[in-house]
Every structure is written in C-alpha cells, then in structure tokens.
C-alpha atoms as a PDB file:
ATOM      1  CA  UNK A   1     -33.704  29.867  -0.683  1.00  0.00           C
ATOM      2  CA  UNK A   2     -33.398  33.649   0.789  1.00  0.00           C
ATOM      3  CA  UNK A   3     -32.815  31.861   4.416  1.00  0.00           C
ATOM      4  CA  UNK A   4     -29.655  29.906   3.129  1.00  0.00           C
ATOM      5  CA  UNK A   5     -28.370  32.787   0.485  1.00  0.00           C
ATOM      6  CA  UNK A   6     -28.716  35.253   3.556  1.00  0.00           C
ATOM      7  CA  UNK A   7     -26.648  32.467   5.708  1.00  0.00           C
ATOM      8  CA  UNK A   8     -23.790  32.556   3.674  1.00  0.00           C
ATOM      9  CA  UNK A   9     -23.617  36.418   3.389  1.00  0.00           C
ATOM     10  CA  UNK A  10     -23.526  36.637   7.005  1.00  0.00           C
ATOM     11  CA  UNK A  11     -20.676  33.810   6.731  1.00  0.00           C
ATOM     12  CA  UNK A  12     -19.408  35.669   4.298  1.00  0.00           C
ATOM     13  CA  UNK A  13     -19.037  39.203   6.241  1.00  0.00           C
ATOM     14  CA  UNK A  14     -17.897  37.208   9.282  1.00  0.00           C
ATOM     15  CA  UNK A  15     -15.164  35.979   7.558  1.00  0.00           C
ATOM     16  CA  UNK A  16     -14.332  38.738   6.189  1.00  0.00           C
ATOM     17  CA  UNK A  17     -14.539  40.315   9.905  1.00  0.00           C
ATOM     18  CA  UNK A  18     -12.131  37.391  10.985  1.00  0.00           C
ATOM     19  CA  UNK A  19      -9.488  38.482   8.165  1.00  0.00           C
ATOM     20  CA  UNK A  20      -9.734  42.016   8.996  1.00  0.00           C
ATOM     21  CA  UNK A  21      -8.766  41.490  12.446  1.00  0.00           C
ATOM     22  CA  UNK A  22      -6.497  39.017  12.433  1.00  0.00           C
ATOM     23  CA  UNK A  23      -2.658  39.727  13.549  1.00  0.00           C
ATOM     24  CA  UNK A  24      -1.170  38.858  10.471  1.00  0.00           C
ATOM     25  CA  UNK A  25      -3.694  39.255   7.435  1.00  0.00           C
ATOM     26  CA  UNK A  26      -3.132  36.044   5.470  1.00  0.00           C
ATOM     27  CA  UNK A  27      -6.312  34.841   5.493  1.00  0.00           C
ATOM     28  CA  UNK A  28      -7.044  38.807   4.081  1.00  0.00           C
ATOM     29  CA  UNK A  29      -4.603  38.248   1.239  1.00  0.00           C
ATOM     30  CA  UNK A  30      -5.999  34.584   0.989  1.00  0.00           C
ATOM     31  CA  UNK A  31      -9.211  36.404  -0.465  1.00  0.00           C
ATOM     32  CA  UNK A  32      -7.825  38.787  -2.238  1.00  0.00           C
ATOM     33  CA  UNK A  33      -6.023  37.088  -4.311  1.00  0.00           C
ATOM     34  CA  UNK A  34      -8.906  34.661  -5.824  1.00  0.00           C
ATOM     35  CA  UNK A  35      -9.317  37.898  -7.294  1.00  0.00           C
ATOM     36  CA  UNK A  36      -6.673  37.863  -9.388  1.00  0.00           C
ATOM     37  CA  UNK A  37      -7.403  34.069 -10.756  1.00  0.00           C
ATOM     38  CA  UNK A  38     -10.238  35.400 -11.757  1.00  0.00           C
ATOM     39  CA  UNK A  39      -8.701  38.379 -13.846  1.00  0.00           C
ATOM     40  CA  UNK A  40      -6.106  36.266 -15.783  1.00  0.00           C
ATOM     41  CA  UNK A  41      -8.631  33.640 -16.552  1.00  0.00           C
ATOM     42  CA  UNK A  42     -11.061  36.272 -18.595  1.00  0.00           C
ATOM     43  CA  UNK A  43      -7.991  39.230 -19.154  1.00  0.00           C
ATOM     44  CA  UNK A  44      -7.046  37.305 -22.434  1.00  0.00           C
ATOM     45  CA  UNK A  45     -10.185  36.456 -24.728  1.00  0.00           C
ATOM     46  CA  UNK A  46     -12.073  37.999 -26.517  1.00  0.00           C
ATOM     47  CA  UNK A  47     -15.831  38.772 -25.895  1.00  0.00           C
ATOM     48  CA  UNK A  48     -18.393  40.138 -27.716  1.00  0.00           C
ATOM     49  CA  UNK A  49     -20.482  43.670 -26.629  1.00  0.00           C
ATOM     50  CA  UNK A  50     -23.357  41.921 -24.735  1.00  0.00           C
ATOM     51  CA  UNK A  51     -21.534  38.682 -22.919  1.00  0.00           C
ATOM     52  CA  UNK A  52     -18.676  41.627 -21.553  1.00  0.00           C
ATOM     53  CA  UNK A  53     -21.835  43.561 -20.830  1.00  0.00           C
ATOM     54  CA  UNK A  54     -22.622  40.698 -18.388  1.00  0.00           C
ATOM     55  CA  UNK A  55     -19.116  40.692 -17.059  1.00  0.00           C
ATOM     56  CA  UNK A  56     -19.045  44.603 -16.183  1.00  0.00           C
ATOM     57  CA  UNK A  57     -22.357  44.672 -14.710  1.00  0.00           C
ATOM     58  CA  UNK A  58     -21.360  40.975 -12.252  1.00  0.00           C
ATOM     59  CA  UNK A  59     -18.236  42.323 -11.288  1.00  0.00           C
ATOM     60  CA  UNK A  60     -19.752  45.762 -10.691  1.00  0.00           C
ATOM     61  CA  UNK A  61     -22.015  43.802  -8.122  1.00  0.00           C
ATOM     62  CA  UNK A  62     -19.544  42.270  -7.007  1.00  0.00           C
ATOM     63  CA  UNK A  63     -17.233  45.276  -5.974  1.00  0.00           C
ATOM     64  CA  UNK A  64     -20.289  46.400  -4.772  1.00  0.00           C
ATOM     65  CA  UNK A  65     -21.449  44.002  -2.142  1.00  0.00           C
ATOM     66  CA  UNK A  66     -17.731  44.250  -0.695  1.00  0.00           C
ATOM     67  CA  UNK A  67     -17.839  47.483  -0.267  1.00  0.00           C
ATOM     68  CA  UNK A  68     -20.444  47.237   1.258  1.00  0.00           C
ATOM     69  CA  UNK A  69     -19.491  44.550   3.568  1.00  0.00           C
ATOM     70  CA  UNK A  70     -16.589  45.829   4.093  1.00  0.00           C
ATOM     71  CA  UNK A  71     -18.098  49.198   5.212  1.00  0.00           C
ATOM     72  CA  UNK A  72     -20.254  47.112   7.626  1.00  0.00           C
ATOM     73  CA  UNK A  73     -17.401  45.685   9.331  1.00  0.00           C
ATOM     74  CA  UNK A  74     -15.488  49.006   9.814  1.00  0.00           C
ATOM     75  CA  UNK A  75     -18.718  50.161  11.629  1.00  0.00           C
ATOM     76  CA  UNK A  76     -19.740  47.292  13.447  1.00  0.00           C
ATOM     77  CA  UNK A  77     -15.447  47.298  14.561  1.00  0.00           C
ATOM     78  CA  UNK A  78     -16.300  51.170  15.685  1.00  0.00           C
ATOM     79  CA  UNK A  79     -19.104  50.577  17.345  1.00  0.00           C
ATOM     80  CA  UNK A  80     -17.743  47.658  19.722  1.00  0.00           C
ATOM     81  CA  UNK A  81     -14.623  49.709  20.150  1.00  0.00           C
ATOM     82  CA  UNK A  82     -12.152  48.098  18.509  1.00  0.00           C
ATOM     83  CA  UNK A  83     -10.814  50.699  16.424  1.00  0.00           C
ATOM     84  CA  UNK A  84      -7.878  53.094  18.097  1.00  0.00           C
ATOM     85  CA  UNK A  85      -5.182  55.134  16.651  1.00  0.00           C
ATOM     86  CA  UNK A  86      -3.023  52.271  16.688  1.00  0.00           C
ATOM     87  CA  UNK A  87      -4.929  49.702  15.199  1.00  0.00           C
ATOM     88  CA  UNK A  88      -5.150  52.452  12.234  1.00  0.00           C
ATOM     89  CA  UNK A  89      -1.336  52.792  11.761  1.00  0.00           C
END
C-alpha cells in the first residue's frame, strides 16, 4: 500500500512539475479549477459542527500537501537551473 500511495504522489508532483513549466499553463489551470467543482458542490448545504470539522481539517491537508509540493518543485526547478529573471516575469 505505502509503495503505490507513494507512486502516485511522485506522479502527482511530476505533473504538477509538467504544468508549472509548460509554455502556456492549461494543464495548470486544468488543476486548478477541479478546485472550484469541489467548492460549489459543498458551498451550499448545510453541515453539522463535527462532519464540517472533517471538511476543514481534509482540505487543510490538502492545501497542505500542495504547498508543499509545490515548494518542492520551485526548489528542485532552482536547483537544475531553470529558474532566471525571465522565467519569473
């Protein structure tokens, strides 16, 4: 189980590396926006104190293991050289 969940993080961050560095960041705003779906399916009902509980804490994971990823990407795009003043702009 930890061999195949760790598999599709590294797919994950990969793809997420593709999207980053891509030309002309559709595939960026592809995953971004499932985002949203998710928001307008849960925006409008109503929840009680321990099932939004849940909700907060997943999508506080969630956030968090982008960051993350995202924060691996920016250095692994540093340390290969990829990153210039232009690329910034």
């Amino acid at each position: 189980y930890a061999t195949i969940h760790s598999l599709f993080l590294f797919v994950h961050i990969a793809t997420l590396n593709v999207a980053m560095n891509s030309a002309d960041h559709a595939l960026l705003t592809l995953l971004i926006s499932g985002n949203f779906a998710e928001i307008k399916s849960t925006v409008f009902k109503k929840y009680n104190k321990q099932n939004l509980f849940k909700i907060v804490t997943s999508d506080i994971c969630e956030r968090f293991k982008l960051a993350l990823f995202l924060s691996l990407i920016l250095i692994l795009n540093i340390c290969q050289g990829g990153m210039n003043r232009k690329s910034v702009d």
